[in-house]
C-alpha atoms as a PDB file:
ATOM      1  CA  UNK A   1      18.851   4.555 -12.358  1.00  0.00           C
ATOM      2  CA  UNK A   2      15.809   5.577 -13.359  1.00  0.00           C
ATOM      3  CA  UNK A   3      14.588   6.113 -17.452  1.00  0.00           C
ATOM      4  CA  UNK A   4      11.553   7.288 -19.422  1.00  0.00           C
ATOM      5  CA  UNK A   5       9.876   5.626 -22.817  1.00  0.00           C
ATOM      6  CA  UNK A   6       7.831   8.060 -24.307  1.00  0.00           C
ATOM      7  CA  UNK A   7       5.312   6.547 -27.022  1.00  0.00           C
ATOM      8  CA  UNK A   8       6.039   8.755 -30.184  1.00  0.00           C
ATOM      9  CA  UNK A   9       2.727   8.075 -31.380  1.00  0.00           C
ATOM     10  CA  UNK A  10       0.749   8.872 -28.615  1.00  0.00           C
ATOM     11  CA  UNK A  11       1.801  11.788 -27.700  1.00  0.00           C
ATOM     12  CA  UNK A  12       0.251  15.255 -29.119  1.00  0.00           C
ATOM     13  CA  UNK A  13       3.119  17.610 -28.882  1.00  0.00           C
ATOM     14  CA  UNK A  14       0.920  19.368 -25.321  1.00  0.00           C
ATOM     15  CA  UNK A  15       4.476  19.416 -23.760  1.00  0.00           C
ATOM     16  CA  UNK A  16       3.337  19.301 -20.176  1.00  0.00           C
ATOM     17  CA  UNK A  17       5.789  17.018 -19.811  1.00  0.00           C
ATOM     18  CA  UNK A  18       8.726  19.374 -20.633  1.00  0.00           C
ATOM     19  CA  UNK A  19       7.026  21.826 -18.781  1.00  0.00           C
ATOM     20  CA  UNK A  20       6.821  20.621 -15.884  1.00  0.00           C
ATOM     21  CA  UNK A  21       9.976  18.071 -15.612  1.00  0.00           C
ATOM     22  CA  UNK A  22      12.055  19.310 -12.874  1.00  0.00           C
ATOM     23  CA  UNK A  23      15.332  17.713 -14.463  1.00  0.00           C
ATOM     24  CA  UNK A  24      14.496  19.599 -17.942  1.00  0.00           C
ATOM     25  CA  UNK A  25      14.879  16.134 -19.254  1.00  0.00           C
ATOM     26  CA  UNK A  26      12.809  16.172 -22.072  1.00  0.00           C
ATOM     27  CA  UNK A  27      12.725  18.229 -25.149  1.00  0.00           C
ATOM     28  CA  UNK A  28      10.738  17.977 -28.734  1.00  0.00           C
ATOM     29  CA  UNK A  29      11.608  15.754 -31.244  1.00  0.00           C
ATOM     30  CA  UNK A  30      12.649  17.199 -34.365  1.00  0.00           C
ATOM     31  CA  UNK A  31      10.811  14.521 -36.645  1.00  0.00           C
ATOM     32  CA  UNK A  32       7.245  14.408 -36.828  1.00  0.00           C
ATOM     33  CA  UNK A  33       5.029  11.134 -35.989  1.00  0.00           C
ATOM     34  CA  UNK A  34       2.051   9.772 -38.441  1.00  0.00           C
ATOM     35  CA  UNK A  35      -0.271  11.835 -37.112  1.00  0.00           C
ATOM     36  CA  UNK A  36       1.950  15.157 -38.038  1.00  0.00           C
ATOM     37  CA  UNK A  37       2.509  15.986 -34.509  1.00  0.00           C
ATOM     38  CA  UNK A  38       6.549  17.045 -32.984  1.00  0.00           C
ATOM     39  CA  UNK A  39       6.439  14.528 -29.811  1.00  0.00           C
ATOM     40  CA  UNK A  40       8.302  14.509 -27.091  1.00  0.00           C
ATOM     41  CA  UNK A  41      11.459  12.879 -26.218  1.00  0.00           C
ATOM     42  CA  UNK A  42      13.968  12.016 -23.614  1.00  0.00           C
ATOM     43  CA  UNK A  43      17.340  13.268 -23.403  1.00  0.00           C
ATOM     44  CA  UNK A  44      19.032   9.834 -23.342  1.00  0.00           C
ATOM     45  CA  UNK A  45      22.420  11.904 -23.101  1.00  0.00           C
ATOM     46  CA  UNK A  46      21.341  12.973 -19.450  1.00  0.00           C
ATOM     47  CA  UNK A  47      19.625   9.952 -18.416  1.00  0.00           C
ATOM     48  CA  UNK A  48      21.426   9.647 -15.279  1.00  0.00           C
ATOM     49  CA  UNK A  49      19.796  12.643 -14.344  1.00  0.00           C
ATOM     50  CA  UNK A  50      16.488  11.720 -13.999  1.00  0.00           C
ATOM     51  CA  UNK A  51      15.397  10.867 -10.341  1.00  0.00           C
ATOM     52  CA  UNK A  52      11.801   8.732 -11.484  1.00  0.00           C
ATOM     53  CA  UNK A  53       9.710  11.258  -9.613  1.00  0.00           C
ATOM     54  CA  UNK A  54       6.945  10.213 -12.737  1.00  0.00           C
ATOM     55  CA  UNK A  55       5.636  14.055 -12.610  1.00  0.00           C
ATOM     56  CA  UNK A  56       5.881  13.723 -16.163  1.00  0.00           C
ATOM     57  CA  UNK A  57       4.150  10.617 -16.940  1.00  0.00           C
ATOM     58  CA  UNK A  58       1.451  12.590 -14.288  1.00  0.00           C
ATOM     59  CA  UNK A  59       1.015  15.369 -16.458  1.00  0.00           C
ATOM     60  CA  UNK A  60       0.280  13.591 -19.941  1.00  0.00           C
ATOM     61  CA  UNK A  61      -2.993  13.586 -21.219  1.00  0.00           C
ATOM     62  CA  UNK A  62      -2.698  10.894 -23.304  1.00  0.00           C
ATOM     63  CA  UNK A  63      -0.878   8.335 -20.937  1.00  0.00           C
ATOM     64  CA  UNK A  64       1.755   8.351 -23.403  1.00  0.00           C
ATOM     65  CA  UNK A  65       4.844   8.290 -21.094  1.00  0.00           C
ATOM     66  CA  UNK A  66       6.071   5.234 -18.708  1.00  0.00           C
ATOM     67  CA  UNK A  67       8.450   5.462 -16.041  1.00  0.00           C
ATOM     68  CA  UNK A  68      11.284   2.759 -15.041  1.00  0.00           C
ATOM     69  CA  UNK A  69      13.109   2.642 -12.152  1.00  0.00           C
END
């Protein structure tokens, strides 16, 4: 099983990452980190669903995503 960790202060709110997931496993978070930005987050409720296929973690600008398998 594969799983994301997206770091919540890192990340810019670009959403590549949601764009371009092909699982639509990631959506925005609804509470803003310290730099005032929405991140993104994994849908830990569908986590089985993700394959690893790291196309987000490719996509972030701000290396702000890691992928397990």
């Amino acid at each position: 099983m594969a799983y994301i960790v997206i770091d919540n202060e890192r990340c810019k709110g670009c959403y590549f990452c949601m764009k371009y997931c092909p699982r639509t496993l990631i959506k925005k978070s609804t509470d803003h980190n310290r730099q005032g930005y929405f991140p993104a987050e994994f849908d830990r409720e569908q986590e089985e669903r993700c394959t690893g296929c790291k196309t987000c973690a490719q996509m972030c600008p701000d290396t702000a995503i890691e992928v397990y398998k």
